[in-house]
Protein backbone atom coordinates (compact mmCIF):
# COMPACT_ATOMS: atom_id res chain seq x y z
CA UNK A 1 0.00 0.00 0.00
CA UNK A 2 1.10 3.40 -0.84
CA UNK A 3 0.70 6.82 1.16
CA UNK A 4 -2.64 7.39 2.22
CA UNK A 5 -4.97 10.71 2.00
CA UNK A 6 -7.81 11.86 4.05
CA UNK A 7 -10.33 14.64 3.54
CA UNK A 8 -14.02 15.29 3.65
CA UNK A 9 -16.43 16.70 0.91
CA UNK A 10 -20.24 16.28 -0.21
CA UNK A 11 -21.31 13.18 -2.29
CA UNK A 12 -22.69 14.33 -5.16
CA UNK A 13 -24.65 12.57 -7.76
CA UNK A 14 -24.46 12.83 -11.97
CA UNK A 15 -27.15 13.92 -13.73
CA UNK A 16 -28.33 11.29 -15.80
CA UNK A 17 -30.06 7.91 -16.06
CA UNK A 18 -27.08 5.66 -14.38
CA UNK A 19 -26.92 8.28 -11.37
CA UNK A 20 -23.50 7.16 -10.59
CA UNK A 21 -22.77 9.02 -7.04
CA UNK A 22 -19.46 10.81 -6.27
CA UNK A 23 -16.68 12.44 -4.13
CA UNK A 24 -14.46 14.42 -5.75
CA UNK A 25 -11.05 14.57 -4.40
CA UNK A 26 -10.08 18.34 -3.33
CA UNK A 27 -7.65 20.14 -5.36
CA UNK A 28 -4.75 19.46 -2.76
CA UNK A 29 -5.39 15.77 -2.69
CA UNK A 30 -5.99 15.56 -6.50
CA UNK A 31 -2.28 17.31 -7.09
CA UNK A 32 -1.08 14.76 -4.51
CA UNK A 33 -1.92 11.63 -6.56
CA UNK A 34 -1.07 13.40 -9.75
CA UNK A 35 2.56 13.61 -8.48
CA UNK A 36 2.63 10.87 -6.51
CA UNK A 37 1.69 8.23 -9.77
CA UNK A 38 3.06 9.74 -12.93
CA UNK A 39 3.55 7.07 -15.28
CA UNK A 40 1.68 5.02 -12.96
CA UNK A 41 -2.24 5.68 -14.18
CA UNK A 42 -4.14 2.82 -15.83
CA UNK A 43 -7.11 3.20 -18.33
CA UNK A 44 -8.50 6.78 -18.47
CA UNK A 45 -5.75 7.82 -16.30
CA UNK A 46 -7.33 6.04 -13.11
CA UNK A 47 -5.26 5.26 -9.89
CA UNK A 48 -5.85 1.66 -8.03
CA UNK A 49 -7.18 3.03 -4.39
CA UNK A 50 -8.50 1.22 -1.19
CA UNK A 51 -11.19 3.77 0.14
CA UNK A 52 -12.81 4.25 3.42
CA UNK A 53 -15.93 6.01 4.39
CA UNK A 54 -16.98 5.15 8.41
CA UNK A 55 -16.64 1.39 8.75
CA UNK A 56 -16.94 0.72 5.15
CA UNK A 57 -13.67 -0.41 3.30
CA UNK A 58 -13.29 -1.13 -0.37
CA UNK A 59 -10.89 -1.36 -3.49
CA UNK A 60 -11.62 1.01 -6.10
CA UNK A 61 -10.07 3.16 -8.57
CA UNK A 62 -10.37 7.19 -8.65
CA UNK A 63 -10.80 9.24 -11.83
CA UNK A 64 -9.49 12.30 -13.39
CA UNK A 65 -12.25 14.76 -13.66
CA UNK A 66 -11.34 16.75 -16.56
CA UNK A 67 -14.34 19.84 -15.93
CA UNK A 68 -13.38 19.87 -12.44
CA UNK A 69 -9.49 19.50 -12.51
CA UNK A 70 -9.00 16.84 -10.07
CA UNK A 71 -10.10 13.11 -9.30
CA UNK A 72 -13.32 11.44 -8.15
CA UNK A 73 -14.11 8.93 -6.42
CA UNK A 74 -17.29 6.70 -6.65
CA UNK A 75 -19.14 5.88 -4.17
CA UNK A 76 -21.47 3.06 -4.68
CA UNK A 77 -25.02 2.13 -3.11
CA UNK A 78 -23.70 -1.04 -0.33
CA UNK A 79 -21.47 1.92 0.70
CA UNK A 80 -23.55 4.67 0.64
CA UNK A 81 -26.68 2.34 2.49
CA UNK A 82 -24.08 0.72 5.09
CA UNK A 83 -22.90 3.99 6.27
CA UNK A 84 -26.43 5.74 5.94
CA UNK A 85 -25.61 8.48 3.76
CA UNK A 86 -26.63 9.79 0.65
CA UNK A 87 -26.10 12.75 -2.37
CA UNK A 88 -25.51 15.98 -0.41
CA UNK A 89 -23.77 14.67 2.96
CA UNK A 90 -20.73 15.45 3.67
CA UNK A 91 -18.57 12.17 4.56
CA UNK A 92 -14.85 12.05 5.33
CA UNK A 93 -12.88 9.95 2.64
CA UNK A 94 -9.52 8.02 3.68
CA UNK A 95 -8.11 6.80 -0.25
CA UNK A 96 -4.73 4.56 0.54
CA UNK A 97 -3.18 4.48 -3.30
CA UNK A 98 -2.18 1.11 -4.55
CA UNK A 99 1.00 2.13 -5.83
């Protein structure tokens, strides 16, 4: 395992039918990664990560968000329902890259 983030933002969810739901990765954090895996990225420039929200841990990958500059991070439903929050909440985010 590789150095490990924290921070806390909103989930958010994108418009659309699929209403895939999101954290994206603060500007600080997203420059972090950047740095720390150049040359290291996989498909669409995604980064291996084991994420943490509450008591819920799982392996995912974040994504660059070109509009917004930085990376997201999905969030899906057994999370979201396990830890009892939802689009709009504000959860705190531990990503440990998988480097």
């Amino acid at each position: 395992m590789g150095p490990t983030l924290t921070f806390t933002a909103k989930l958010w969810e994108y418009p659309g039918r699929a209403g895939w739901t999101f954290v994206s990765v603060p500007a600080d954090q997203s420059a972090d990664i950047r740095g720390l895996t150049e040359g290291l990225r996989h498909g669409f420039g995604s980064v291996k990560v084991s994420a943490c929200i509450g008591d819920s841990l799982w392996s995912t990958s974040v994504f660059p968000d070109s509009s917004r500059g930085g990376f997201l991070l999905p969030v899906k439903k057994s999370i979201r329902l396990a830890e009892g929050v939802a689009a709009g909440d504000a959860v705190t985010v531990t990503l440990g890259l998988v480097l």
